[in-house]
N, C-alpha and C. Protein backbone atom coordinates (compact mmCIF):
# COMPACT_ATOMS: atom_id res chain seq x y z
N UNK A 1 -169.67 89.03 168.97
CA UNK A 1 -168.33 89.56 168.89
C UNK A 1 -167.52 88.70 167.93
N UNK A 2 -166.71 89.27 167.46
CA UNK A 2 -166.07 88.90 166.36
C UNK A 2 -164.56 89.04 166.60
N UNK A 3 -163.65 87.50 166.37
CA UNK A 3 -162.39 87.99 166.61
C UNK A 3 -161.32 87.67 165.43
N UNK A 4 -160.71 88.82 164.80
CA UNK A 4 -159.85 88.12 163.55
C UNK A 4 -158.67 88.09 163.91
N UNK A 5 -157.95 86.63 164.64
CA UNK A 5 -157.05 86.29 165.27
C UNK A 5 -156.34 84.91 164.27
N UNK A 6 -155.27 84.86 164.01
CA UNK A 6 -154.72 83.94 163.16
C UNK A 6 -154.51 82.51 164.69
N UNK A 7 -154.66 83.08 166.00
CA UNK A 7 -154.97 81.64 167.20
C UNK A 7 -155.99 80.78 166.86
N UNK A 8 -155.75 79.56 167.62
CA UNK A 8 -156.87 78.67 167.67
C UNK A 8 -157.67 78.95 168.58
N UNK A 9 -159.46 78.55 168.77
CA UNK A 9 -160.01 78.73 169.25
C UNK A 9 -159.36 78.59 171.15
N UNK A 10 -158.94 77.47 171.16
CA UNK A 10 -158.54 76.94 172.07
C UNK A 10 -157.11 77.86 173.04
N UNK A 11 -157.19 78.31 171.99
CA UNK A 11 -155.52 79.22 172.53
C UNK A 11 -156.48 80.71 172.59
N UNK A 12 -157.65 80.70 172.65
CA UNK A 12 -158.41 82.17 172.90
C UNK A 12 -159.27 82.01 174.25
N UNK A 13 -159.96 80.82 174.26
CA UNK A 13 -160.56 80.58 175.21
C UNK A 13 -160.43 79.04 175.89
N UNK A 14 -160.00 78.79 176.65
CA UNK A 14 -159.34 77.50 177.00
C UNK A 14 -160.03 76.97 177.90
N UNK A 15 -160.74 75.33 177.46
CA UNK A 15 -161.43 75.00 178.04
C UNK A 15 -161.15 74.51 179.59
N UNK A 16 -160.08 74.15 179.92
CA UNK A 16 -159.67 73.89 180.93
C UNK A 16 -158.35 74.76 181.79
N UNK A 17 -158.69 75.31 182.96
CA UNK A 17 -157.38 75.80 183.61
C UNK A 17 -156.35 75.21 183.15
N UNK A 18 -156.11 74.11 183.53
CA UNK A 18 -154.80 73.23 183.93
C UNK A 18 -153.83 73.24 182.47
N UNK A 19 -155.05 72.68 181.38
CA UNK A 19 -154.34 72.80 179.89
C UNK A 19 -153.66 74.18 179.51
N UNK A 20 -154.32 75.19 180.01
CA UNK A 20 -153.77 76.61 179.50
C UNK A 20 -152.33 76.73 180.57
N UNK A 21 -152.28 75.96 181.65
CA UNK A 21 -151.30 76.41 182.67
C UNK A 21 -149.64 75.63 181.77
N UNK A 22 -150.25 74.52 181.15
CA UNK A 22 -149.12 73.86 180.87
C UNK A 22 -148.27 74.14 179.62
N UNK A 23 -149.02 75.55 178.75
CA UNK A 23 -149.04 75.77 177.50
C UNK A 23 -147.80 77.51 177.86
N UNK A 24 -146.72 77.23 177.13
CA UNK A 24 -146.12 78.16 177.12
C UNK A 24 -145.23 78.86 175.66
N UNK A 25 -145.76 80.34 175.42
CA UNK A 25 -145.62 80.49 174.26
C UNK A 25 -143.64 81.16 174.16
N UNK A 26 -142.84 80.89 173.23
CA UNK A 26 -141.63 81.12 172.65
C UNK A 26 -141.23 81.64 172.00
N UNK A 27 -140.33 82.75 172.02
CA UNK A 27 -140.09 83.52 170.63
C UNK A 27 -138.75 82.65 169.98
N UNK A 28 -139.05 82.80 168.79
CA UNK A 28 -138.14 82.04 168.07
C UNK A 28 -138.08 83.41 166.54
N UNK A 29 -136.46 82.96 166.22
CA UNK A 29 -136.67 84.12 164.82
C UNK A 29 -137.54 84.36 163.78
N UNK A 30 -138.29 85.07 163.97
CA UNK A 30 -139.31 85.28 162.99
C UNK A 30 -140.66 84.39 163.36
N UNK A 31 -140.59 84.34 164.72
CA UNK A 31 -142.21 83.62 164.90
C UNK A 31 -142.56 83.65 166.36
N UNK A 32 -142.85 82.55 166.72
CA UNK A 32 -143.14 82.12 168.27
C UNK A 32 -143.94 80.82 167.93
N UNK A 33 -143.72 80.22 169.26
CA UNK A 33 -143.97 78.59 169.26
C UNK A 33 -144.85 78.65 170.45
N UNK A 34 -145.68 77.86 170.50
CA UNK A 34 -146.88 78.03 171.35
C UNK A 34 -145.97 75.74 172.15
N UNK A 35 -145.60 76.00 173.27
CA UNK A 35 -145.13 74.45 174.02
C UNK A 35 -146.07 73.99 174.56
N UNK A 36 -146.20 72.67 174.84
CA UNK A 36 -146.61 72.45 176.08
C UNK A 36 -145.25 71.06 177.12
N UNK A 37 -145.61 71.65 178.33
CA UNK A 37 -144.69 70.89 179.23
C UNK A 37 -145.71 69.84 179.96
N UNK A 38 -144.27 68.12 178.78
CA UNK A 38 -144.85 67.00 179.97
C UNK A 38 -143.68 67.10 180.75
N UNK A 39 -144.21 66.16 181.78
CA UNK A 39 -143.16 65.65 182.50
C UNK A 39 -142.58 64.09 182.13
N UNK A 40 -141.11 64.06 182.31
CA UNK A 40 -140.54 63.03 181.50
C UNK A 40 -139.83 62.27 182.21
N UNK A 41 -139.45 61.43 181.92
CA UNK A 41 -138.70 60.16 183.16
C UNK A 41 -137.86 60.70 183.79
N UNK A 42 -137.48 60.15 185.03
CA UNK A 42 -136.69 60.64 185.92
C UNK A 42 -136.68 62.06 186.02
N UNK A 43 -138.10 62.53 186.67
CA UNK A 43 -138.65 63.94 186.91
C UNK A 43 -137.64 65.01 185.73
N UNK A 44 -137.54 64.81 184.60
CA UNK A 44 -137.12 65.85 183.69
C UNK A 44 -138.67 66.36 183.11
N UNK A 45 -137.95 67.71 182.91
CA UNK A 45 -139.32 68.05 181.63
C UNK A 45 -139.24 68.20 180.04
N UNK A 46 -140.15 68.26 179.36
CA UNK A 46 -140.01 68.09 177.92
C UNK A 46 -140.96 69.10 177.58
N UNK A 47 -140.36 69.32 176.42
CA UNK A 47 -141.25 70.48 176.13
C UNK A 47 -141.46 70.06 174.17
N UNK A 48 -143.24 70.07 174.07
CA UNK A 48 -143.93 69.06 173.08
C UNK A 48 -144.04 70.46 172.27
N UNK A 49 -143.83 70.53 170.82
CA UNK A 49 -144.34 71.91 169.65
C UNK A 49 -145.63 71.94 169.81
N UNK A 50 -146.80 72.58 169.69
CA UNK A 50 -147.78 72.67 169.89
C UNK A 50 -148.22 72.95 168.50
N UNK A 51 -147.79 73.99 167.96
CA UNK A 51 -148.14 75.52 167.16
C UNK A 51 -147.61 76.18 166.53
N UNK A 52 -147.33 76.61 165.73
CA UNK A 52 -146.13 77.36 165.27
C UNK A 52 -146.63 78.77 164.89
N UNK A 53 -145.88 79.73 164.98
CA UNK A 53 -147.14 81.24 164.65
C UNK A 53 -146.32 82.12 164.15
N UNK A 54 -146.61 82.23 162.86
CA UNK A 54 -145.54 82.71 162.17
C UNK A 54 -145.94 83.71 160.56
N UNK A 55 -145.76 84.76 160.24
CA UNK A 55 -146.05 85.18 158.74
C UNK A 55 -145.32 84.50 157.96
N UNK A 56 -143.90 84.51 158.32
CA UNK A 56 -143.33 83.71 157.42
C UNK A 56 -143.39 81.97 157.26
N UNK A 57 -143.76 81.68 155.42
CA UNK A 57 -143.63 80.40 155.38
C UNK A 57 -142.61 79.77 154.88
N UNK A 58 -141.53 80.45 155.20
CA UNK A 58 -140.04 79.50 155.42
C UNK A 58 -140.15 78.82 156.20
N UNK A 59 -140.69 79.22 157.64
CA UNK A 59 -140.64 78.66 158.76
C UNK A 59 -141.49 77.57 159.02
N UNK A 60 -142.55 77.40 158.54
CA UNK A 60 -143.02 75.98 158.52
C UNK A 60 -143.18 74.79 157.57
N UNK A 61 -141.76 75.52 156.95
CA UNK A 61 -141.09 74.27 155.76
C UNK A 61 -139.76 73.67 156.93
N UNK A 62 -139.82 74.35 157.49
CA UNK A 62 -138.38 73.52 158.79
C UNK A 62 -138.79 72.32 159.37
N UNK A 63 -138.00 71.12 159.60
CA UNK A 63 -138.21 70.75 160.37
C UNK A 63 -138.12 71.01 162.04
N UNK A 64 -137.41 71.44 162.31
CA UNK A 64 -137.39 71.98 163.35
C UNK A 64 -138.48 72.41 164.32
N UNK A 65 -139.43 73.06 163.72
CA UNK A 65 -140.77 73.60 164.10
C UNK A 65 -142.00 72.73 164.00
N UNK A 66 -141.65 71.79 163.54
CA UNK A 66 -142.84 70.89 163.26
C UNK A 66 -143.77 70.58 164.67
N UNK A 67 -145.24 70.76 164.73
CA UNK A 67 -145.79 70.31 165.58
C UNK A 67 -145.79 68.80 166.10
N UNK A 68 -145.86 68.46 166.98
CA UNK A 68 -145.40 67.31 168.05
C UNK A 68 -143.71 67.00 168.16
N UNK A 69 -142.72 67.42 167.49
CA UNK A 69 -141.36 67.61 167.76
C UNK A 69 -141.05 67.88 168.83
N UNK A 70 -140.16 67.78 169.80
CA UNK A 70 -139.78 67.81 171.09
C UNK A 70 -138.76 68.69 170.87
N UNK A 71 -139.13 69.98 171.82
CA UNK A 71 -137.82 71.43 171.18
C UNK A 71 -137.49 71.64 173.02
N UNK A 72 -136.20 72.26 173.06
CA UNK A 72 -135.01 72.29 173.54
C UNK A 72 -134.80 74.22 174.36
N UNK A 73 -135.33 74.31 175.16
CA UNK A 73 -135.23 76.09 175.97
C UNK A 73 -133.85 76.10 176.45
């Protein structure tokens, strides 16, 4: 089987429950952001860029979107 998916392998078939549980995807204008949630001092959460998924490449000339950046729901 054959899949022509612009995802990562990992975001198709995920090797572990727990990693896929912590992974939450975002719509943002003109894309979506694939998160993942740590947990952060004094029981806050953070939410880490993962991914960025997007046709347009305006959008990953931003900083904003940059993978490992810490973004804001």
């Amino acid at each position: 089987m054959i899949l022509y998916t612009y995802q990562s392998q990992e975001t198709m078939f995920p090797v572990n429950e727990q990693d896929f549980t912590k992974q939450q995807l975002v719509d943002i204008p003109g894309g979506q952001l694939v998160l993942e949630r740590e947990e952060g001092d004094m029981g806050g959460v953070n939410y880490r860029i993962v991914r960025l998924l997007s046709t347009d490449p305006n959008l990953y000339m931003d900083q904003r979107y940059t993978p490992g950046q810490y973004f804001q729901l």
